[in-house]
Protein backbone atom coordinates (compact mmCIF):
# COMPACT_ATOMS: atom_id res chain seq x y z
CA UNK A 1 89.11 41.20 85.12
CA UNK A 2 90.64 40.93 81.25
CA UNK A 3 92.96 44.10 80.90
CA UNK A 4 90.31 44.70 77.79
CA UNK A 5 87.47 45.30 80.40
CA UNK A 6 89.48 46.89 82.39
CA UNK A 7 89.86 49.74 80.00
CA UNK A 8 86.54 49.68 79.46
CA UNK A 9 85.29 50.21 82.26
CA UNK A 10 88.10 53.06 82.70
CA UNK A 11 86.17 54.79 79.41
CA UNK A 12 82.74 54.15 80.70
CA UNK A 13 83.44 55.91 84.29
CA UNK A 14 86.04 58.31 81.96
CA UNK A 15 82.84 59.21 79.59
CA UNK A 16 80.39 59.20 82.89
CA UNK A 17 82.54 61.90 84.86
CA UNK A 18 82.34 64.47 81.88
CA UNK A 19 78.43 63.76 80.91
CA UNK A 20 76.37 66.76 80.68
CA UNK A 21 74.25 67.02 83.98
CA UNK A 22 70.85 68.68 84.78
CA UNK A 23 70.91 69.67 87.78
CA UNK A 24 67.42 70.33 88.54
CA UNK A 25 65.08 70.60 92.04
CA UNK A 26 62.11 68.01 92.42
CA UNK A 27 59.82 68.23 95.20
CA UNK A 28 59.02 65.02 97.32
CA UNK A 29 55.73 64.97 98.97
CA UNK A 30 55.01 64.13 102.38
CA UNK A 31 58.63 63.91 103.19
CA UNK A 32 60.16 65.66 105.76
CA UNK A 33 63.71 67.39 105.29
CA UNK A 34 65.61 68.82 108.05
CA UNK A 35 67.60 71.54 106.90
CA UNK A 36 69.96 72.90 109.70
CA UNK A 37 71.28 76.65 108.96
CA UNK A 38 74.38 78.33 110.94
CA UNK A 39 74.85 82.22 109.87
CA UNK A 40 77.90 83.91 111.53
CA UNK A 41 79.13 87.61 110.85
CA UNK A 42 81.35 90.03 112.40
CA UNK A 43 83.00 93.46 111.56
CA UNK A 44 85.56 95.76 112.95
CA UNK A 45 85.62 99.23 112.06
CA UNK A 46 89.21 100.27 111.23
CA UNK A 47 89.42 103.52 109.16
CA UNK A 48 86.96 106.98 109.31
CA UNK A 49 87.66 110.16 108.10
CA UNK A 50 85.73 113.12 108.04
CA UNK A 51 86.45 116.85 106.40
CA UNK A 52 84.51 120.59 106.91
CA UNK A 53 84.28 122.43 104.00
CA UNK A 54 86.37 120.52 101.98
CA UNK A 55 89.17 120.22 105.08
CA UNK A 56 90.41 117.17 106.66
CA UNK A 57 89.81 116.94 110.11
CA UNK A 58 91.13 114.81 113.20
CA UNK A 59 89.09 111.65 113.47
CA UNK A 60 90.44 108.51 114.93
CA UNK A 61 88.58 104.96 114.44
CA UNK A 62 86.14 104.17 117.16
CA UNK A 63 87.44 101.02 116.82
CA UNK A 64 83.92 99.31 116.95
CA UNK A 65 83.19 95.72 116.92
CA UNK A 66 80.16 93.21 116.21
CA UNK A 67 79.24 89.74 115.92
CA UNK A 68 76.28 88.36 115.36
CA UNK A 69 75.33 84.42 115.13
CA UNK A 70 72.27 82.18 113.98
CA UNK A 71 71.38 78.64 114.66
CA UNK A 72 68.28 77.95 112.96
CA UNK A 73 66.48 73.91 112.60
CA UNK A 74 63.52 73.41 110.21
CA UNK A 75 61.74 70.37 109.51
CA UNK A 76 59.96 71.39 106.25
CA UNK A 77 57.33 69.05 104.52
CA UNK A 78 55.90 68.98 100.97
CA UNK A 79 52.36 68.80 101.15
CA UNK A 80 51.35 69.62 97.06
CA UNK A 81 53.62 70.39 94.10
CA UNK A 82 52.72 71.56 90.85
CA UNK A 83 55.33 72.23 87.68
CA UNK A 84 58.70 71.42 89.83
CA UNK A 85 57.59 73.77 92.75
CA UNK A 86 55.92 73.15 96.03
CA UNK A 87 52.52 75.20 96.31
CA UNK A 88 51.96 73.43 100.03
CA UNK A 89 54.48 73.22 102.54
CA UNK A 90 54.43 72.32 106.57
CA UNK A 91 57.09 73.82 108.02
CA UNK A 92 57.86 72.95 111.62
CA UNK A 93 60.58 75.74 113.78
CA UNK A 94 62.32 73.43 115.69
CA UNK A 95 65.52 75.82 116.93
CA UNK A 96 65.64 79.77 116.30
CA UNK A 97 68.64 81.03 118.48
CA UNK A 98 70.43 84.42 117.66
CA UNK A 99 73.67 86.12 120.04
CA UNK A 100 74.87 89.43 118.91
CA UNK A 101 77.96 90.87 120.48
CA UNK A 102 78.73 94.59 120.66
CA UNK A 103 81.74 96.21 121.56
CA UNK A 104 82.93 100.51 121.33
CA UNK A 105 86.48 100.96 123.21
CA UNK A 106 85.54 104.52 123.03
CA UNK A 107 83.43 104.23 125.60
CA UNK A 108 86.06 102.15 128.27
CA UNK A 109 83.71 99.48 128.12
CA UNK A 110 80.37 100.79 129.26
CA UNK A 111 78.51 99.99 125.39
CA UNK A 112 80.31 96.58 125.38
CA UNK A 113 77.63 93.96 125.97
CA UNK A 114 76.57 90.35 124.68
CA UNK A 115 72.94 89.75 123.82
CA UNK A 116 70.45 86.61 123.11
CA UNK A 117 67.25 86.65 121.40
CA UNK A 118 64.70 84.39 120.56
CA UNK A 119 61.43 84.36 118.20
CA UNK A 120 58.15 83.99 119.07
CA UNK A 121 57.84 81.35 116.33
CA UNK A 122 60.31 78.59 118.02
CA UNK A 123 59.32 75.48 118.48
CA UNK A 124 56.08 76.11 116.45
CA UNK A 125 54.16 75.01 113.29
CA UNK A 126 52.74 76.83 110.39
CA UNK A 127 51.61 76.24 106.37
CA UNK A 128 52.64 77.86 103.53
CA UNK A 129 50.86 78.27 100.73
CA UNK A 130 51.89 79.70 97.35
CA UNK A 131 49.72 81.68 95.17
CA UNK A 132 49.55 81.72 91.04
CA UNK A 133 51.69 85.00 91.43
CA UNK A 134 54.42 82.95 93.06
CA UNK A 135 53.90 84.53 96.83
CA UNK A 136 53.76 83.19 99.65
CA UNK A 137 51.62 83.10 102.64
CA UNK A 138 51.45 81.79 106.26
CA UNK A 139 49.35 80.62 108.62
CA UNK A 140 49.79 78.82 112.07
CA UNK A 141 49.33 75.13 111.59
CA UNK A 142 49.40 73.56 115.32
CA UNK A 143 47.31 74.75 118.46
CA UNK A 144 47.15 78.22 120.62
CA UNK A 145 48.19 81.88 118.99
CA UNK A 146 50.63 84.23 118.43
CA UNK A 147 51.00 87.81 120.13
CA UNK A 148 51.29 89.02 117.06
CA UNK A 149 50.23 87.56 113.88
CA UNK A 150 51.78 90.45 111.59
CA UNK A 151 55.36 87.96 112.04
CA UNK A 152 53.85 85.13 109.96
CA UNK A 153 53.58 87.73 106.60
CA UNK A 154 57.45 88.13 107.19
CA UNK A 155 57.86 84.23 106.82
CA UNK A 156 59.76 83.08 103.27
CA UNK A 157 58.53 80.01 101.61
CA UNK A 158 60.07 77.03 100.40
CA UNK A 159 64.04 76.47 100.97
CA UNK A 160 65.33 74.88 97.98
CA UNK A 161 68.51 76.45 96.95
CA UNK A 162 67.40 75.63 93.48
CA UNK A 163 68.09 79.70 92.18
CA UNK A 164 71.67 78.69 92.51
CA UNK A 165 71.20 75.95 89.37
CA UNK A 166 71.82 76.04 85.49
CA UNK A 167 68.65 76.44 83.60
CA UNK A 168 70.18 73.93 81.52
CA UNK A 169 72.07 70.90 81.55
CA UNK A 170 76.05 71.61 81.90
CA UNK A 171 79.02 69.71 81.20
CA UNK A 172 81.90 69.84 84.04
CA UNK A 173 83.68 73.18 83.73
CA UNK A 174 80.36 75.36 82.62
CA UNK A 175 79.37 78.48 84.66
CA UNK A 176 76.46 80.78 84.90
CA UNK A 177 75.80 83.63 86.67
CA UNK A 178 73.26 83.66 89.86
CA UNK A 179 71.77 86.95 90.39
CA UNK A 180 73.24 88.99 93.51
CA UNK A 181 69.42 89.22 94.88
CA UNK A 182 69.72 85.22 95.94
CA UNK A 183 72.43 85.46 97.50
CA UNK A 184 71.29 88.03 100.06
CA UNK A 185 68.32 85.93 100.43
CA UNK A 186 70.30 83.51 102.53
CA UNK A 187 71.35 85.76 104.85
CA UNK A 188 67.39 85.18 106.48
CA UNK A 189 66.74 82.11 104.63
CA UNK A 190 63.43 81.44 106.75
CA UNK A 191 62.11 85.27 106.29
CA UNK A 192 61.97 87.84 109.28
CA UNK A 193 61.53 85.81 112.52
CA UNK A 194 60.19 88.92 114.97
CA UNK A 195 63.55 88.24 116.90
CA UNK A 196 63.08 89.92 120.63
CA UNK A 197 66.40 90.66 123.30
CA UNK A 198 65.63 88.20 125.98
CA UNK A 199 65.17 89.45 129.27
CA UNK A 200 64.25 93.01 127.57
CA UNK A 201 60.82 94.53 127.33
CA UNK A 202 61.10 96.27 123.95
CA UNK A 203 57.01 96.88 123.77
CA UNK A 204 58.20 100.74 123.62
CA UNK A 205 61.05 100.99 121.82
CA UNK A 206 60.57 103.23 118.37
CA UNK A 207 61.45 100.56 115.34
CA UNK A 208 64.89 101.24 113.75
CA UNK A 209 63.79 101.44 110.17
CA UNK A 210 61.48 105.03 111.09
CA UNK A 211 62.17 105.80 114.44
CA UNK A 212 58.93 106.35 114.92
CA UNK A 213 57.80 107.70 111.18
CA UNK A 214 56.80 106.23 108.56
CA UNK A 215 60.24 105.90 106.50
CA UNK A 216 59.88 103.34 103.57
CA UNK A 217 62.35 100.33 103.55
CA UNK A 218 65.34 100.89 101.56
CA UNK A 219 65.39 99.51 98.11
CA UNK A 220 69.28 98.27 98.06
CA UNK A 221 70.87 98.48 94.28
CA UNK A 222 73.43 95.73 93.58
CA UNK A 223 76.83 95.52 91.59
CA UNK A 224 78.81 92.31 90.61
CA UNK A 225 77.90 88.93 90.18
CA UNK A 226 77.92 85.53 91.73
CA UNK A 227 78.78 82.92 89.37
CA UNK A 228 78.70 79.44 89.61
CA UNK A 229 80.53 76.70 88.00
CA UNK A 230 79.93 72.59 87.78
CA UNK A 231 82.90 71.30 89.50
CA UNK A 232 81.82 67.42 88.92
CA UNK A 233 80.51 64.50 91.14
CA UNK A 234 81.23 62.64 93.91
CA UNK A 235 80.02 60.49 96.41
CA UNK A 236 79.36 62.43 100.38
CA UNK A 237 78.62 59.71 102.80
CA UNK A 238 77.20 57.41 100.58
CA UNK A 239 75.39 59.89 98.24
CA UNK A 240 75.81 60.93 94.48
CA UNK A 241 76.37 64.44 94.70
CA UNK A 242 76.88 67.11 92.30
CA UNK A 243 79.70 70.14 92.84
CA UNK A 244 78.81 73.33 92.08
CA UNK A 245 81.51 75.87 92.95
CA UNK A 246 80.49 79.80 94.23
CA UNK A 247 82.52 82.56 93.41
CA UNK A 248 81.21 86.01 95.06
CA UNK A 249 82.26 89.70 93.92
CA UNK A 250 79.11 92.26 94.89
CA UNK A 251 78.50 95.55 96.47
CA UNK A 252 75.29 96.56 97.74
CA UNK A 253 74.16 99.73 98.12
CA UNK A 254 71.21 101.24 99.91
CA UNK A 255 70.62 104.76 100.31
CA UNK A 256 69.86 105.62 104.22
CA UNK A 257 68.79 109.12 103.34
CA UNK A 258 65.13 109.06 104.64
CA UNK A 259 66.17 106.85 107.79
CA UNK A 260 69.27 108.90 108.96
CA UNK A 261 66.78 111.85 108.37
CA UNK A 262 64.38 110.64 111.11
CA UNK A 263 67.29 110.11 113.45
CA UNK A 264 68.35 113.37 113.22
CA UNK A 265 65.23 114.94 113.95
CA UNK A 266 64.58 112.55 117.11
CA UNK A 267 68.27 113.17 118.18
CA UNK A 268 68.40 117.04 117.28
CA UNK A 269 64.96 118.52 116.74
CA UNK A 270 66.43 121.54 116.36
CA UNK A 271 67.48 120.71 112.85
CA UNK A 272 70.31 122.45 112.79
CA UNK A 273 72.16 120.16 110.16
CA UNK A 274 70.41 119.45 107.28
CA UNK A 275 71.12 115.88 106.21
CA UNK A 276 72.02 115.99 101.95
CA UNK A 277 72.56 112.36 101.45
CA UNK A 278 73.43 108.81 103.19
CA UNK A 279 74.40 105.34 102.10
CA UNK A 280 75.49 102.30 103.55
CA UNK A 281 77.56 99.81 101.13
CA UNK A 282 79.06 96.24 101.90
CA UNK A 283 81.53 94.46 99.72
CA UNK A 284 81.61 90.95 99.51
CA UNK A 285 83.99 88.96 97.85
CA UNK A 286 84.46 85.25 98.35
CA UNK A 287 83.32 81.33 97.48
CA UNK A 288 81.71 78.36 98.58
CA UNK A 289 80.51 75.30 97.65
CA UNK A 290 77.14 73.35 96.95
CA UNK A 291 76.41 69.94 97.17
CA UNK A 292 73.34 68.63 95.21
CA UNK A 293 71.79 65.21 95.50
CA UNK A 294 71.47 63.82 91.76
CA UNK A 295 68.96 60.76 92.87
CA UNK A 296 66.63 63.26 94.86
CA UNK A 297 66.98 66.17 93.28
CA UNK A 298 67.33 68.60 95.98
CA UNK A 299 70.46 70.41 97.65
CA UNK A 300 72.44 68.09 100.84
CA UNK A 301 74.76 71.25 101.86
CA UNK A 302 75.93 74.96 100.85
CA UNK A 303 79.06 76.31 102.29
CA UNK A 304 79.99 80.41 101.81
CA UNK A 305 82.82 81.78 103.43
CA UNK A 306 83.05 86.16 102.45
CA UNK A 307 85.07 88.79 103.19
CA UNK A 308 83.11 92.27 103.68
CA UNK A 309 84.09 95.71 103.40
CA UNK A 310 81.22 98.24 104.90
CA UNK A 311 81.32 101.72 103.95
CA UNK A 312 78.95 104.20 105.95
CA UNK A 313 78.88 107.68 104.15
CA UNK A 314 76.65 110.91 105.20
CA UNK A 315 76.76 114.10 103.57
CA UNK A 316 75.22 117.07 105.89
CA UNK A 317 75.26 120.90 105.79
CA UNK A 318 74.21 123.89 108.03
CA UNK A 319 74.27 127.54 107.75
CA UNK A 320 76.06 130.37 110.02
CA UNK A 321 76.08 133.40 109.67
CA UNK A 322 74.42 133.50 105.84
CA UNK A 323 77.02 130.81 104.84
CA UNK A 324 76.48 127.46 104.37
CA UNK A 325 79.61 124.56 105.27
CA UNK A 326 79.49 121.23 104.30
CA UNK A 327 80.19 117.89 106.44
CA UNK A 328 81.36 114.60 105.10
CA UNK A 329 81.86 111.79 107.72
CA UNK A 330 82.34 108.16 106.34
CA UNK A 331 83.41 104.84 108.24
CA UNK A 332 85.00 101.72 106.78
CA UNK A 333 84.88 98.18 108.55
CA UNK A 334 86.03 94.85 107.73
CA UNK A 335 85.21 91.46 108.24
CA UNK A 336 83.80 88.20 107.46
CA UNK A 337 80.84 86.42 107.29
CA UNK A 338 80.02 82.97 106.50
CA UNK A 339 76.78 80.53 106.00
CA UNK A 340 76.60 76.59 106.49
CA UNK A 341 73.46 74.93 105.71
CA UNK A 342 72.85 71.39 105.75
CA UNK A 343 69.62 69.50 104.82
CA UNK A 344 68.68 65.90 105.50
């Protein structure tokens, strides 16, 4: 090659690596993708302090650990698509495995214990169908039944990724901000799964959330931001790929008022303490990396690795003799969490 086309070409791929991109999401019908998710978290609490009327008292760390891990294999379908968007999707649950790990060195061992669980949904098939309002629904799409078929109105629809792209084209170097809401939605990507301790009969347990009452689900508020930046292309095993970078700095917060309330009055009817306020927060703070196909037009692999800070806080108070004294407990725990998905 002349040294004239030599440079070029040099300008053309020069030009071609700082193009404006538009990264966009375009539904394939009657194509199967596999996407393959692995979800891993764990915390260890390290730091509580609590204080009576305003005084400090002696509390030591209970030192607490958990770990909790996902494996989850979907072979979803496209089986209509109007304006960029599935409205019809087959979705096949070909692996759902969860272990959770639990460990309180308060208690010389006797609450440490490892757990698996599994979902009545493994291994099975259902539709999804999405409405004008953008919601989705579910119904079982193979033979036989469910035990319960409340678990397919927990189901989430169509796993795209695509909230995490521009809503323009970008040049290499732009960033935009993702709202903190998609983020948590990877953390159950598929929707609630009705996951059940194997080997366990839970049929009587009282549910968490209420204890047995009717306790609405917490609505959590969120600071900070995730923000996203085009890092440029490349090639992944043979495949154009765009690089978006992830940078993570949010706190949400949900106020466990109403739900530490019922657990007070199922551990101590007598209501002695009267709980004043609750909240559970979790800092996050970390990045990651998605890969988007440019040809196809649909993500190939998101990588998040976080850092988390939890913060449990209660604020309770009883009275004796006429007076009333106030309790503050909180617990802080660190840790990590991160998410690989993969789709193919």
């Amino acid at each position: 090659m002349s040294p004239l086309r030599s440079t070029l070409a040099l300008l053309v791929c020069f030009v071609a690596a700082f193009a404006p991109e538009e990264l966009r999401y375009e539904p394939r019908l009657a194509t199967p993708v596999t996407a393959t998710l692995h979800l891993t978290r764990e915390t260890a609490q390290d730091g509580a302090r609590a204080t009576y009327d305003g005084e400090e008292q002696e509390r030591e760390a209970a030192g607490t650990t958990y770990q909790v891990e996902e494996r989850l294999t979907v072979v979803d379908e496209v089986r209509a698509a109007e304006a960029g968007r599935a409205t019809v999707l087959g979705r096949r649950f070909t692996e759902l495995a969860r272990s959770t790990s639990y460990s309180n060195p308060a208690f010389e061992g006797e609450l440490d214990e490892t757990a698996e669980f599994a979902s009545p949904l493994a291994g099975r098939a259902v539709r999804l169908e999405r409405d004008e309002d953008g919601a989705w629904s579910a119904a079982l799409d193979d033979e036989g039944e469910l035990e319960d078929d409340a678990v397919l109105a927990e189901l989430a629809g169509e796993l795209t990724l695509a909230s995490f792209l521009p809503d323009a084209a970008v040049e290499r170097g732009d960033s935009w901000t993702v709202a903190p809401e998609r983020l948590f939605e990877l953390f159950e990507p598929l929707g609630g799964l009705a996951w059940t301790r194997v080997g366990v009969d839970a049929s009587g347990w009282k549910t968490f959330a209420g204890f047995g009452e009717e306790v609405p689900e917490p609505v959590p508020e969120y600071e900070g931001e995730v923000r996203a930046t085009f890092a440029g292309r490349k090639k992944v095993d043979g495949v154009a790929v765009a690089i978006v970078e992830l940078e993570v700095d949010v706190v949400r917060r949900t106020d466990t008022t109403a739900n530490q309330r019922a657990f007070l009055r199922l551990m101590d009817p007598s209501e002695r303490w009267t709980l004043e306020a609750a909240e559970y927060t979790v800092a996050y703070e970390g990045s990651g990396r998605l890969l988007w196909d440019r040809k196809e037009h649909r993500a190939v692999g998101l990588e998040l690795a976080l850092e988390l800070v939890v913060t449990d806080r209660s604020e309770q108070t009883t009275e004796e003799d006429g007076e009333v004294h106030r309790a503050l407990e909180e617990s802080v725990s660190h840790g990590r969490c991160s998410l690989e998905f993969a789709f193919e």
